[in-house]
PDB file of N, CA and C in Angstrom:
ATOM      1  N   UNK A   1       5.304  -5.388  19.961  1.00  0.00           N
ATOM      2  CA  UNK A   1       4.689  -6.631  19.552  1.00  0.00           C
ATOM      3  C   UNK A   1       5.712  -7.739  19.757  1.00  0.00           C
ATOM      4  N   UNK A   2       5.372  -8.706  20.494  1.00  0.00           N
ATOM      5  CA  UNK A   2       6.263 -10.022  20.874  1.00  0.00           C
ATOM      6  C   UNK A   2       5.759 -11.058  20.369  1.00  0.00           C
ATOM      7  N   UNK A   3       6.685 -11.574  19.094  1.00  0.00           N
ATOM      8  CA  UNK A   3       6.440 -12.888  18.845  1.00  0.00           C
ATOM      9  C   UNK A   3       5.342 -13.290  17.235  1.00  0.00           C
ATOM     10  N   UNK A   4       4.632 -11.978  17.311  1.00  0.00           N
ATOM     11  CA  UNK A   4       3.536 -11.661  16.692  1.00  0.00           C
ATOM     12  C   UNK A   4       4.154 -11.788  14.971  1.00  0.00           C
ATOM     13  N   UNK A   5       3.718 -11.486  14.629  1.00  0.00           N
ATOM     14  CA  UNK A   5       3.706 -11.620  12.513  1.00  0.00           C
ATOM     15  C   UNK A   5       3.678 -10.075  12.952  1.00  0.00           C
ATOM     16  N   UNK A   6       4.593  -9.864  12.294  1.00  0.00           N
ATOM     17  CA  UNK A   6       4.844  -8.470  11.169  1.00  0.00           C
ATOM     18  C   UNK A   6       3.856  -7.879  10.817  1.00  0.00           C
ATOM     19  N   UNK A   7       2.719  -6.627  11.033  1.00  0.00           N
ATOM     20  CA  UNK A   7       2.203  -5.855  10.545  1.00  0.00           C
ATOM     21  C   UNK A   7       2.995  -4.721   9.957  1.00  0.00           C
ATOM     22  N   UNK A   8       2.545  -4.047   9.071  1.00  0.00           N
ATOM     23  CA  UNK A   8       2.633  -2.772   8.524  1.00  0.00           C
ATOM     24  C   UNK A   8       1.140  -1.954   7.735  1.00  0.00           C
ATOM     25  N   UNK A   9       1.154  -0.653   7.613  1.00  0.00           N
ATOM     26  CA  UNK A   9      -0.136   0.018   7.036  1.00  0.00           C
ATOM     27  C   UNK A   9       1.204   0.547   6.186  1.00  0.00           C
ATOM     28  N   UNK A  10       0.424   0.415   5.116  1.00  0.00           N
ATOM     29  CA  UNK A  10       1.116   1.033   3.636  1.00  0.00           C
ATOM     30  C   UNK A  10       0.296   2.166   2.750  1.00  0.00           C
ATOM     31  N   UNK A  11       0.290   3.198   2.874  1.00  0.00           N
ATOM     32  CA  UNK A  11      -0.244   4.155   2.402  1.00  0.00           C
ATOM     33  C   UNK A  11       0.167   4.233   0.292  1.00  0.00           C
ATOM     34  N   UNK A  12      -0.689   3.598  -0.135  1.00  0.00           N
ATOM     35  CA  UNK A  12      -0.669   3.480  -1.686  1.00  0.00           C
ATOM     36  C   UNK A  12      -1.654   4.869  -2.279  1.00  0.00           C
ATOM     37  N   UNK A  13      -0.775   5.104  -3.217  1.00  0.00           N
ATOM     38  CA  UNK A  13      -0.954   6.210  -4.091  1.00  0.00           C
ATOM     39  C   UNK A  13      -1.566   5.666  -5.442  1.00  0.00           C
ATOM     40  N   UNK A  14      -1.280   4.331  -5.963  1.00  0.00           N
ATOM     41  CA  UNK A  14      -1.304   4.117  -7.140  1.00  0.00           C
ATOM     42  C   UNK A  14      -0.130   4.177  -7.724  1.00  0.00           C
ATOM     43  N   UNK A  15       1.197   5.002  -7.502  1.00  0.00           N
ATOM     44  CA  UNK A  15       2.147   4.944  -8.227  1.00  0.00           C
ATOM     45  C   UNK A  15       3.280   3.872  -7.753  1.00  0.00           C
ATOM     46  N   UNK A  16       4.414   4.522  -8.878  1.00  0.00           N
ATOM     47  CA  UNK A  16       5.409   3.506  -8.504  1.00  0.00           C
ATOM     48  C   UNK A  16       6.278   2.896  -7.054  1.00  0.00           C
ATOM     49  N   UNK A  17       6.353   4.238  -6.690  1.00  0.00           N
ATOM     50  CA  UNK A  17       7.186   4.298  -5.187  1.00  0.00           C
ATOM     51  C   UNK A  17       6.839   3.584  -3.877  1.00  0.00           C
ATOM     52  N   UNK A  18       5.131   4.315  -3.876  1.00  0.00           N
ATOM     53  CA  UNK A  18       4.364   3.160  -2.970  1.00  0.00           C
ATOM     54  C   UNK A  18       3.803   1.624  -3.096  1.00  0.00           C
ATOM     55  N   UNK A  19       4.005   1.470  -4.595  1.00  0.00           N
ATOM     56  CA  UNK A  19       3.927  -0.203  -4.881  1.00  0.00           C
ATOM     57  C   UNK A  19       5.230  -0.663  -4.711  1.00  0.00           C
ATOM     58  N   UNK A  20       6.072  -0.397  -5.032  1.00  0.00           N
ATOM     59  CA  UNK A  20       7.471  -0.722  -4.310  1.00  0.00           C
ATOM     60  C   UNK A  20       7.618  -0.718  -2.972  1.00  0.00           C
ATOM     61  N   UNK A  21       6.973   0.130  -2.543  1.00  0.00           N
ATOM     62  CA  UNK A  21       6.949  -0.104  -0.647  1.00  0.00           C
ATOM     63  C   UNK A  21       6.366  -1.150  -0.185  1.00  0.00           C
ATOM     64  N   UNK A  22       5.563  -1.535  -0.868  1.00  0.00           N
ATOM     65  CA  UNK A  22       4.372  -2.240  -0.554  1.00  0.00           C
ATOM     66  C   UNK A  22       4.986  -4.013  -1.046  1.00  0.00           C
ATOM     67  N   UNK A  23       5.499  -3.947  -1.809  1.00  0.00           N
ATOM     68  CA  UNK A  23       6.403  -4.829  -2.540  1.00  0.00           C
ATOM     69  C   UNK A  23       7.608  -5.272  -1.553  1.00  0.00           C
ATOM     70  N   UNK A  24       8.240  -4.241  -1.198  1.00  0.00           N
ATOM     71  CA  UNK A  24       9.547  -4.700  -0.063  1.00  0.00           C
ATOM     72  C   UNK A  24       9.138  -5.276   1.147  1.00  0.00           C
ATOM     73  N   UNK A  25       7.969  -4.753   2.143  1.00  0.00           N
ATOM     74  CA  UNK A  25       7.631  -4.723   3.068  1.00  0.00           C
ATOM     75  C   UNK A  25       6.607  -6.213   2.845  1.00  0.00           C
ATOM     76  N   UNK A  26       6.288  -7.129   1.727  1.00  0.00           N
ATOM     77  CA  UNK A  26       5.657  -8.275   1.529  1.00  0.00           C
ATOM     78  C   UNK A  26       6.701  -9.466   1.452  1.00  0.00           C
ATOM     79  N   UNK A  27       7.883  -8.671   0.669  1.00  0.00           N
ATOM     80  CA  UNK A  27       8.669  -9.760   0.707  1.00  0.00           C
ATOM     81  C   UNK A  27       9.718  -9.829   2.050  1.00  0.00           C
ATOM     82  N   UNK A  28       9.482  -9.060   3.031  1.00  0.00           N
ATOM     83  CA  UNK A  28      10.090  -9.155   4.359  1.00  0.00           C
ATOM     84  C   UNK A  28       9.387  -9.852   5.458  1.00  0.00           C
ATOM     85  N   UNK A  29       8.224 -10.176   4.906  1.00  0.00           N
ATOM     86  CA  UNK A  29       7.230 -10.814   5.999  1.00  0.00           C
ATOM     87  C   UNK A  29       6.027 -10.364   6.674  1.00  0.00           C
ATOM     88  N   UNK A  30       6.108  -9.193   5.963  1.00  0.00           N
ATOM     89  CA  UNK A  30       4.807  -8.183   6.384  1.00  0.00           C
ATOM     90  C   UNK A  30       3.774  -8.469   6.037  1.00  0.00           C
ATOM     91  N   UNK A  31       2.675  -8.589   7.314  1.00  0.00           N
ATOM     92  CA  UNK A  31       1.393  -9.013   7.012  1.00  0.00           C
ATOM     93  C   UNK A  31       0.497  -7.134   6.176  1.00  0.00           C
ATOM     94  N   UNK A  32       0.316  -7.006   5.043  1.00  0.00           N
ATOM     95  CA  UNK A  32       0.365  -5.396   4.434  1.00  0.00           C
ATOM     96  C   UNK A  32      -1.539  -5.074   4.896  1.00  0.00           C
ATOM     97  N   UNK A  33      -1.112  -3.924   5.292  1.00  0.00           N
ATOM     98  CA  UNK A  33      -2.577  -3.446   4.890  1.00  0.00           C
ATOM     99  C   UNK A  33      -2.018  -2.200   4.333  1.00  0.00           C
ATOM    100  N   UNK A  34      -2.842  -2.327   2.999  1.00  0.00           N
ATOM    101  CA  UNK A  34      -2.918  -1.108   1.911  1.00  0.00           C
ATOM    102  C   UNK A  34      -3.915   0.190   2.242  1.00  0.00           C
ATOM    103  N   UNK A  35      -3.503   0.868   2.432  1.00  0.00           N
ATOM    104  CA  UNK A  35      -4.363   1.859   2.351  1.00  0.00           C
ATOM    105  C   UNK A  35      -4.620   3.510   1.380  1.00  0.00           C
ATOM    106  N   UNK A  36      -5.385   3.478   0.859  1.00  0.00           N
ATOM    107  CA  UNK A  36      -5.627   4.845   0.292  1.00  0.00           C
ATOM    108  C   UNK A  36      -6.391   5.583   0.354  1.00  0.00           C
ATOM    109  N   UNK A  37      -6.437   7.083  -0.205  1.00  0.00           N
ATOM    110  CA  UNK A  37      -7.409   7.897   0.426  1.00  0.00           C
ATOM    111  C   UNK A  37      -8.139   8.631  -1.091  1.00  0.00           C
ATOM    112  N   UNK A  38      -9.721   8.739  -0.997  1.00  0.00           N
ATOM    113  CA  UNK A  38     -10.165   9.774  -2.127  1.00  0.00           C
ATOM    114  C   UNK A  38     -10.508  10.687  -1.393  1.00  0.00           C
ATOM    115  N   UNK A  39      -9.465  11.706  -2.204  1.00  0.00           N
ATOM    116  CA  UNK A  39      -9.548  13.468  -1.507  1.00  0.00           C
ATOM    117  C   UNK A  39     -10.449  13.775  -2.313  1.00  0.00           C
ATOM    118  N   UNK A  40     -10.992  13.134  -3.708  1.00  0.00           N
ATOM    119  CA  UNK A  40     -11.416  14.150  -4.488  1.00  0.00           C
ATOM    120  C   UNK A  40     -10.879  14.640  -5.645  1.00  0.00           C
ATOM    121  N   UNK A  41      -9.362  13.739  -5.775  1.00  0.00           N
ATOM    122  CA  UNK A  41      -8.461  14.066  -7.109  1.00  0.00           C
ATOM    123  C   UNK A  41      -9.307  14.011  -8.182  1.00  0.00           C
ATOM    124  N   UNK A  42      -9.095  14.734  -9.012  1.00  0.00           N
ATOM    125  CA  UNK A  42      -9.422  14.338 -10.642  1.00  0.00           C
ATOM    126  C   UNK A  42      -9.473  13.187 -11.105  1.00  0.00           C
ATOM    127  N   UNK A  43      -8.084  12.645 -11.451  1.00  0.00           N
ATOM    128  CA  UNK A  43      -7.504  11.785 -11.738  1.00  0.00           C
ATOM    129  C   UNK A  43      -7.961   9.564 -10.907  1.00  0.00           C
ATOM    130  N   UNK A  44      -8.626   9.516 -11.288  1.00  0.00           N
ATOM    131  CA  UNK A  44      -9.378   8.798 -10.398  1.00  0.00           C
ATOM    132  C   UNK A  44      -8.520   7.344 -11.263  1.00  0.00           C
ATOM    133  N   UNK A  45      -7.596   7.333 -12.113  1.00  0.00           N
ATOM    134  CA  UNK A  45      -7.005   6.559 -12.311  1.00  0.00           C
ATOM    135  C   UNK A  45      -5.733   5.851 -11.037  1.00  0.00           C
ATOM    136  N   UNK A  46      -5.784   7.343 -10.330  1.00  0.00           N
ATOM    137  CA  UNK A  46      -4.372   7.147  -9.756  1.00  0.00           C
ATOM    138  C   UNK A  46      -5.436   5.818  -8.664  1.00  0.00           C
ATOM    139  N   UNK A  47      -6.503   5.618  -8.298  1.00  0.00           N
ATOM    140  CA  UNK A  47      -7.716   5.091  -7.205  1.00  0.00           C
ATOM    141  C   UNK A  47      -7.487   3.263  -7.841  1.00  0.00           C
ATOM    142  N   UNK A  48      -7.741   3.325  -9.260  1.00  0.00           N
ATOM    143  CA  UNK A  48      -7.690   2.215  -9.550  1.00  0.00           C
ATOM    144  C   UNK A  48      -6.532   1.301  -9.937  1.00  0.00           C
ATOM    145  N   UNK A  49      -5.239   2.236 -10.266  1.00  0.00           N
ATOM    146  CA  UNK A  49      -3.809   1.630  -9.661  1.00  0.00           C
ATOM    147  C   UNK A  49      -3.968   0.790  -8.994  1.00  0.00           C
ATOM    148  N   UNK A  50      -4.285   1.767  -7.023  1.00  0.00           N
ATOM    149  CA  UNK A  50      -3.602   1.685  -6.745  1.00  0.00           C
ATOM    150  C   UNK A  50      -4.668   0.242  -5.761  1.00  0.00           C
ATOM    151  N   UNK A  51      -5.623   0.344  -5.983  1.00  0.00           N
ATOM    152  CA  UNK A  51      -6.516  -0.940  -6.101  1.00  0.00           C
ATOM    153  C   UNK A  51      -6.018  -2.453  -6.859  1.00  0.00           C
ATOM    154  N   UNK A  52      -5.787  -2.097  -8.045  1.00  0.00           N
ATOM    155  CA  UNK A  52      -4.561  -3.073  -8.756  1.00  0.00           C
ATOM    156  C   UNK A  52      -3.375  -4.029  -7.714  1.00  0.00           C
ATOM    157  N   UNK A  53      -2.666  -2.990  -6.878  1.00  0.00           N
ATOM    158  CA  UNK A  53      -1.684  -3.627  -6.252  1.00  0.00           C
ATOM    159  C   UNK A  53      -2.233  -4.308  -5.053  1.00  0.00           C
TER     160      UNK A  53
END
């Protein structure tokens, strides 16, 4: 990419590590696309995290 804005795909979990990724890579200039996946976890909190960020 020449010249272009900064993309990145950010794979969010909901937790801490990947909102921190997601966090570094915004304040470097990265245009973010968030992405997450429902496998089907239980836990459907970890979904609305990671929606949050």
């Amino acid at each position: 990419m020449s010249g272009g804005q900064k993309r990145a795909v950010i794979l969010v979990s909901g937790g801490m590590d990947s909102a921190v990724t997601l966090a570094i890579a915004r304040s470097q200039g990265f245009s973010c696309y968030a992405l997450t996946v429902d496998y089907g976890q239980r836990h459907h909190a970890e979904l609305a995290a990671a929606a949050r960020v």
